[in-house]
N, C-alpha and C. Protein backbone atom coordinates (compact mmCIF):
# COMPACT_ATOMS: atom_id res chain seq x y z
N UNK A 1 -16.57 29.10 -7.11
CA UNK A 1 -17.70 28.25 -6.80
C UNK A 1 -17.92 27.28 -7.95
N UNK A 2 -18.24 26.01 -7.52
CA UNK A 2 -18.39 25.08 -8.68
C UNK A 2 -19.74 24.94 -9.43
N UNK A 3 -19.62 25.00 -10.80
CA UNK A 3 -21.07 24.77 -10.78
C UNK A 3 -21.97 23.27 -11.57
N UNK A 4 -22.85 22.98 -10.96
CA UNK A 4 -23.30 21.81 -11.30
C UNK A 4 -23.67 21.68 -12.59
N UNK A 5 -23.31 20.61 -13.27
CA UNK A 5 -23.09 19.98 -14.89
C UNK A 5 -24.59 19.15 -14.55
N UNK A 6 -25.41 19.21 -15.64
CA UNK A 6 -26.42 18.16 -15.73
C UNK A 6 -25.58 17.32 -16.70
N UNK A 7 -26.01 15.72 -16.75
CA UNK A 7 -25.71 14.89 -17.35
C UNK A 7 -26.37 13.93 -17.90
N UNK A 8 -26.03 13.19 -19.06
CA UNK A 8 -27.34 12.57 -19.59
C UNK A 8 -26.93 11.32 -19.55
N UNK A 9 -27.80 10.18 -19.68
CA UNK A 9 -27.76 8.78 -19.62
C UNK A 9 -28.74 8.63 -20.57
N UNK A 10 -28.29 7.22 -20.73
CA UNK A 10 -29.36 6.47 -21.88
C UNK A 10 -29.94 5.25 -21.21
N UNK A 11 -31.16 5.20 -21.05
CA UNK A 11 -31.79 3.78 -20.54
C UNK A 11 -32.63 3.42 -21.34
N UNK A 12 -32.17 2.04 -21.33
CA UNK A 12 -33.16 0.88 -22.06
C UNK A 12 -34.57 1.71 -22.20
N UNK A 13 -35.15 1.29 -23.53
CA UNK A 13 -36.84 1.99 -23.71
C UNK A 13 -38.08 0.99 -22.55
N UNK A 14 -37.21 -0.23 -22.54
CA UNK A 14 -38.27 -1.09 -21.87
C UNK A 14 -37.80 -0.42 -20.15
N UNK A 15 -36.54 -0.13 -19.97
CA UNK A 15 -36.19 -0.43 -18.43
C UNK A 15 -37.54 1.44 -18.46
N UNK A 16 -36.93 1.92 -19.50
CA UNK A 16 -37.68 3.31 -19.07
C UNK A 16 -39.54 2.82 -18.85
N UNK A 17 -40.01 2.23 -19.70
CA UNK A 17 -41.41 1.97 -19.75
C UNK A 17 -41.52 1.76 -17.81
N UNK A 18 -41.00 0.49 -17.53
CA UNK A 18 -41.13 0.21 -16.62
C UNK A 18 -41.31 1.37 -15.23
N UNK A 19 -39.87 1.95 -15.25
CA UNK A 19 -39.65 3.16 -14.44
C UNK A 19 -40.45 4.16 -14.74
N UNK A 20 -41.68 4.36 -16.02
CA UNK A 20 -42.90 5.41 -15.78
C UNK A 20 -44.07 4.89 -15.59
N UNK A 21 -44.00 3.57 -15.80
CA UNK A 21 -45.11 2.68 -14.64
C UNK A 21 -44.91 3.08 -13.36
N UNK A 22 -43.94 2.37 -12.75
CA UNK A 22 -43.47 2.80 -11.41
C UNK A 22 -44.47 4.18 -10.31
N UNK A 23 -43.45 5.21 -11.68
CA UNK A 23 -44.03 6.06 -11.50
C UNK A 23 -45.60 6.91 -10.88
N UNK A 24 -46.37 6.12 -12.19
CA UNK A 24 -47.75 5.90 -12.52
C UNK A 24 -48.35 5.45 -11.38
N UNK A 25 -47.46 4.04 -10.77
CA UNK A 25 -47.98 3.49 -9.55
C UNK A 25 -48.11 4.61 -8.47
N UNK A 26 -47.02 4.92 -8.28
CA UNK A 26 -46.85 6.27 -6.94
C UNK A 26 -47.60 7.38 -6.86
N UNK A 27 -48.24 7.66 -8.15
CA UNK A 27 -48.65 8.40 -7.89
C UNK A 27 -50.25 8.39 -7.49
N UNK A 28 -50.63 6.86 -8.13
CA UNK A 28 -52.55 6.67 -8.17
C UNK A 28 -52.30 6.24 -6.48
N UNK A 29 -51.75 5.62 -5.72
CA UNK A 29 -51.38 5.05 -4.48
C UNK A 29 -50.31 4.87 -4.10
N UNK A 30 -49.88 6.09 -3.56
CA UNK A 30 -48.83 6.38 -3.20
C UNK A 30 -47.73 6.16 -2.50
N UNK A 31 -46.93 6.13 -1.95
CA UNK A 31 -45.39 5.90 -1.55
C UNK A 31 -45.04 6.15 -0.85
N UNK A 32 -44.34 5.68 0.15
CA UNK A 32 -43.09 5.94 1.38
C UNK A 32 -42.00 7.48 0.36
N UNK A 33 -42.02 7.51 -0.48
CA UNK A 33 -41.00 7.88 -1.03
C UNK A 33 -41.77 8.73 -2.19
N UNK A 34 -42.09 10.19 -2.42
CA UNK A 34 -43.54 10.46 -3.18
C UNK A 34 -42.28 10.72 -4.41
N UNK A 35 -41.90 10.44 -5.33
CA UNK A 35 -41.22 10.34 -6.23
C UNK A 35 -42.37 10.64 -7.47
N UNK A 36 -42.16 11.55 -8.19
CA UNK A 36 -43.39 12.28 -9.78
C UNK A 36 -42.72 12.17 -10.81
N UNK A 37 -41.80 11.84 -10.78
CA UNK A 37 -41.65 11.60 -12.73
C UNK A 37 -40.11 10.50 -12.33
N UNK A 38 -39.99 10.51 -13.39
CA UNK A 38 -38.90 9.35 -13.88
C UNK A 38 -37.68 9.94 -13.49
N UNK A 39 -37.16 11.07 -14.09
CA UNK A 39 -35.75 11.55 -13.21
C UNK A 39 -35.59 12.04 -12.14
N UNK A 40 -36.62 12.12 -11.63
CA UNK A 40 -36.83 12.15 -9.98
C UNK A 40 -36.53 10.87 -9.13
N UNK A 41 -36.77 9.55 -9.66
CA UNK A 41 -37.23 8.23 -9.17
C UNK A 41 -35.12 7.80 -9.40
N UNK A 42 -35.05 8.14 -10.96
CA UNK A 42 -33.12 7.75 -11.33
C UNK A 42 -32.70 8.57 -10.40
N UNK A 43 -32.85 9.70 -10.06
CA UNK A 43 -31.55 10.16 -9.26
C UNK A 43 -31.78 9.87 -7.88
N UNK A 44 -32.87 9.41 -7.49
CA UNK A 44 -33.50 8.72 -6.26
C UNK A 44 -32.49 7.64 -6.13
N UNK A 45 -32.33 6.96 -6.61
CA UNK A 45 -31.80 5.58 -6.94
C UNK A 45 -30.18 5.91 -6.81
N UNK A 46 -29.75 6.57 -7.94
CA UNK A 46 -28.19 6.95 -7.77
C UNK A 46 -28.14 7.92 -6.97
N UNK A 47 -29.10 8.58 -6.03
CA UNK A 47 -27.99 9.08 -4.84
C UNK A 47 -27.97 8.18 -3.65
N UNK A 48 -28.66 7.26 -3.97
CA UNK A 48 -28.74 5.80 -3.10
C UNK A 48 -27.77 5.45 -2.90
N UNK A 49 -27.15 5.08 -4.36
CA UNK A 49 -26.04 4.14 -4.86
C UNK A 49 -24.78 4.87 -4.37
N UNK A 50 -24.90 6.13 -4.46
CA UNK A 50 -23.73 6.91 -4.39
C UNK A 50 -23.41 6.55 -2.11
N UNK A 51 -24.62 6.92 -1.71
CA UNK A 51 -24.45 7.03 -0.48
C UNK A 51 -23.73 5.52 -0.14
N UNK A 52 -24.41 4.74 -0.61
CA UNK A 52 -23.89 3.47 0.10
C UNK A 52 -22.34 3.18 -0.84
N UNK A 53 -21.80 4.16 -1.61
CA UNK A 53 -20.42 3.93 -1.69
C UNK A 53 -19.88 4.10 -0.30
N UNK A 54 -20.50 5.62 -0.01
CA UNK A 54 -19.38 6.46 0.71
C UNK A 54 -19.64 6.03 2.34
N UNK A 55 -20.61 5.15 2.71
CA UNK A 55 -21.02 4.57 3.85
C UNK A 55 -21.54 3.31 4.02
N UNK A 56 -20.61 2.98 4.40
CA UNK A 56 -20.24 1.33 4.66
C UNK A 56 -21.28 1.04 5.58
N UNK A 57 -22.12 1.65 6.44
CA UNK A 57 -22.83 0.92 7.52
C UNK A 57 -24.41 1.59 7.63
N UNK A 58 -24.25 2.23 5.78
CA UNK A 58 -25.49 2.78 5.60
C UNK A 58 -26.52 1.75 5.00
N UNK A 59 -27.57 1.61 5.21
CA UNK A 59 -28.68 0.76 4.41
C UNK A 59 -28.53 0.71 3.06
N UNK A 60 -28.06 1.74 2.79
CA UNK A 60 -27.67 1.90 1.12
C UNK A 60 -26.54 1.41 0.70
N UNK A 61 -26.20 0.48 1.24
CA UNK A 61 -24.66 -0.33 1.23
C UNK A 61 -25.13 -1.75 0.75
N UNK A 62 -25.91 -1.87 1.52
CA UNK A 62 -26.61 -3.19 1.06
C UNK A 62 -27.08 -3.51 -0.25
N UNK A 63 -27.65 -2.80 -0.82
CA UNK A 63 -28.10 -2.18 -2.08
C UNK A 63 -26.80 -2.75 -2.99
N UNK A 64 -25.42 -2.27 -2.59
CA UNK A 64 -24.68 -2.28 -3.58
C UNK A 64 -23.89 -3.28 -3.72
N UNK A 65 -24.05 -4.04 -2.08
CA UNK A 65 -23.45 -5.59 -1.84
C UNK A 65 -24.06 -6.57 -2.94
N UNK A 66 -25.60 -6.48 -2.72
CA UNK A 66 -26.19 -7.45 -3.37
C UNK A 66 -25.83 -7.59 -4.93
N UNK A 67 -25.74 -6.03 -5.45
CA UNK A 67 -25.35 -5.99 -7.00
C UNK A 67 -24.20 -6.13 -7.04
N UNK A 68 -23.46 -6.80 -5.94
CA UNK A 68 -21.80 -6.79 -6.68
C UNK A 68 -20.98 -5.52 -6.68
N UNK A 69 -21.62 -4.74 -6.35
CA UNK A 69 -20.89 -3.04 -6.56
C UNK A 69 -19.97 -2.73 -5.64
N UNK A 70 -19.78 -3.69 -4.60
CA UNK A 70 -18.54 -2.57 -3.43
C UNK A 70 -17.40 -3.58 -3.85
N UNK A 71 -16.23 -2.61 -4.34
CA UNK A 71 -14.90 -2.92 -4.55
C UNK A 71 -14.25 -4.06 -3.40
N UNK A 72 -13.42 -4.84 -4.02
CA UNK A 72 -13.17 -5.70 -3.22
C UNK A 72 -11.47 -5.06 -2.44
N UNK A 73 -11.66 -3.49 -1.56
CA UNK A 73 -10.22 -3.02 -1.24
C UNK A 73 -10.52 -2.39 -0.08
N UNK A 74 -9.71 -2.19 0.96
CA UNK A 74 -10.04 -1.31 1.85
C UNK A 74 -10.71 -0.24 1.87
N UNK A 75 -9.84 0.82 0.74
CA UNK A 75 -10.65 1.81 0.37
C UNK A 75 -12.26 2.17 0.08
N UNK A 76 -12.43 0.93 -0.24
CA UNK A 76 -13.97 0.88 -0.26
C UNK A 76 -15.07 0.42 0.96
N UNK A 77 -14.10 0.07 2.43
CA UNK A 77 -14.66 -0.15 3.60
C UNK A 77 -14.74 1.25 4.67
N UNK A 78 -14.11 2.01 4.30
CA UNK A 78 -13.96 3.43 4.91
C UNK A 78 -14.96 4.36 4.94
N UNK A 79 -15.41 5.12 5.75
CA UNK A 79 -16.77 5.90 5.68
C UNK A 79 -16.39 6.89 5.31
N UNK A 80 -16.83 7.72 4.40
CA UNK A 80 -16.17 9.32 3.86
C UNK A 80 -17.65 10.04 3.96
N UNK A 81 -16.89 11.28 4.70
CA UNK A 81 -18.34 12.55 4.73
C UNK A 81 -18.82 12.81 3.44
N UNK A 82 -18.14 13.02 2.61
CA UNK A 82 -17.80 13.80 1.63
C UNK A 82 -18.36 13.04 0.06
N UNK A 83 -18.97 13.42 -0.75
CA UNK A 83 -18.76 12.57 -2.43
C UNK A 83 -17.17 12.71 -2.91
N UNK A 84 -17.29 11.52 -3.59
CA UNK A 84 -16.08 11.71 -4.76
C UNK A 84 -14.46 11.12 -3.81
N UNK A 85 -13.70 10.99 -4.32
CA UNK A 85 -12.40 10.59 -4.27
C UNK A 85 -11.59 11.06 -2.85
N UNK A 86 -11.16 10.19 -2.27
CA UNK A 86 -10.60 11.21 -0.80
C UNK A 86 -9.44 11.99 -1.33
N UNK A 87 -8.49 11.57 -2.10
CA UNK A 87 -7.40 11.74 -3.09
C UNK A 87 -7.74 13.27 -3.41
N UNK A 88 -8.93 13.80 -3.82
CA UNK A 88 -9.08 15.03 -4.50
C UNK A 88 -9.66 16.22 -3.31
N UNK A 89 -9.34 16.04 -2.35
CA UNK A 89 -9.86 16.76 -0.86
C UNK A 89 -11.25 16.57 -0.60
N UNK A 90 -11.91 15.67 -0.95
CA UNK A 90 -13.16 15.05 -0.73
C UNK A 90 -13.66 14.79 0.69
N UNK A 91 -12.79 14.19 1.07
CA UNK A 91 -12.53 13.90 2.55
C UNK A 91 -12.78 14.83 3.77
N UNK A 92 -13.18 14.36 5.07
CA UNK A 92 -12.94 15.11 6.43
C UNK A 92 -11.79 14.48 7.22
């Protein structure tokens, strides 16, 4: 059984200020999306990012068009069930 690695990132002090405003906001008047602290809101975001890798015709695709993020290859037009690499049995 695999087991899940936490991992750390470093964000900007200002991008962070911002993202516990955010926060702050959601919580005095609240949200479509009830998100309570800051690494709740980042991994909100990157499992966004992640989905609209792996699904081309997900809303969360759009997301990654606009930033430039979807590879310019087939491989990156293909819908995969799965996270991670089809290459590594990721795949259905």
């Amino acid at each position: 059984m695999e087991t899940q690695r936490k991992h750390t990132i470093e964000v900007d002090p200002d991008v962070f200020r911002e993202l516990q405003y955010m926060v702050e906001l959601y919580k005095k008047h609240d949200s479509l999306n009830p998100v309570r602290s800051v690494n709740g809101l980042i991994a909100y975001v990157l499992a966004s990012v992640a989905d609209g890798s792996r699904r081309p015709g997900a809303w969360e695709r759009q997301l990654l068009t606009m930033m430039g993020l979807v590879a310019d290859c087939d491989e990156h037009r293909i819908y995969r069930a799965n996270y991670g690499s089809p290459e590594n049995g990721n795949s259905e």
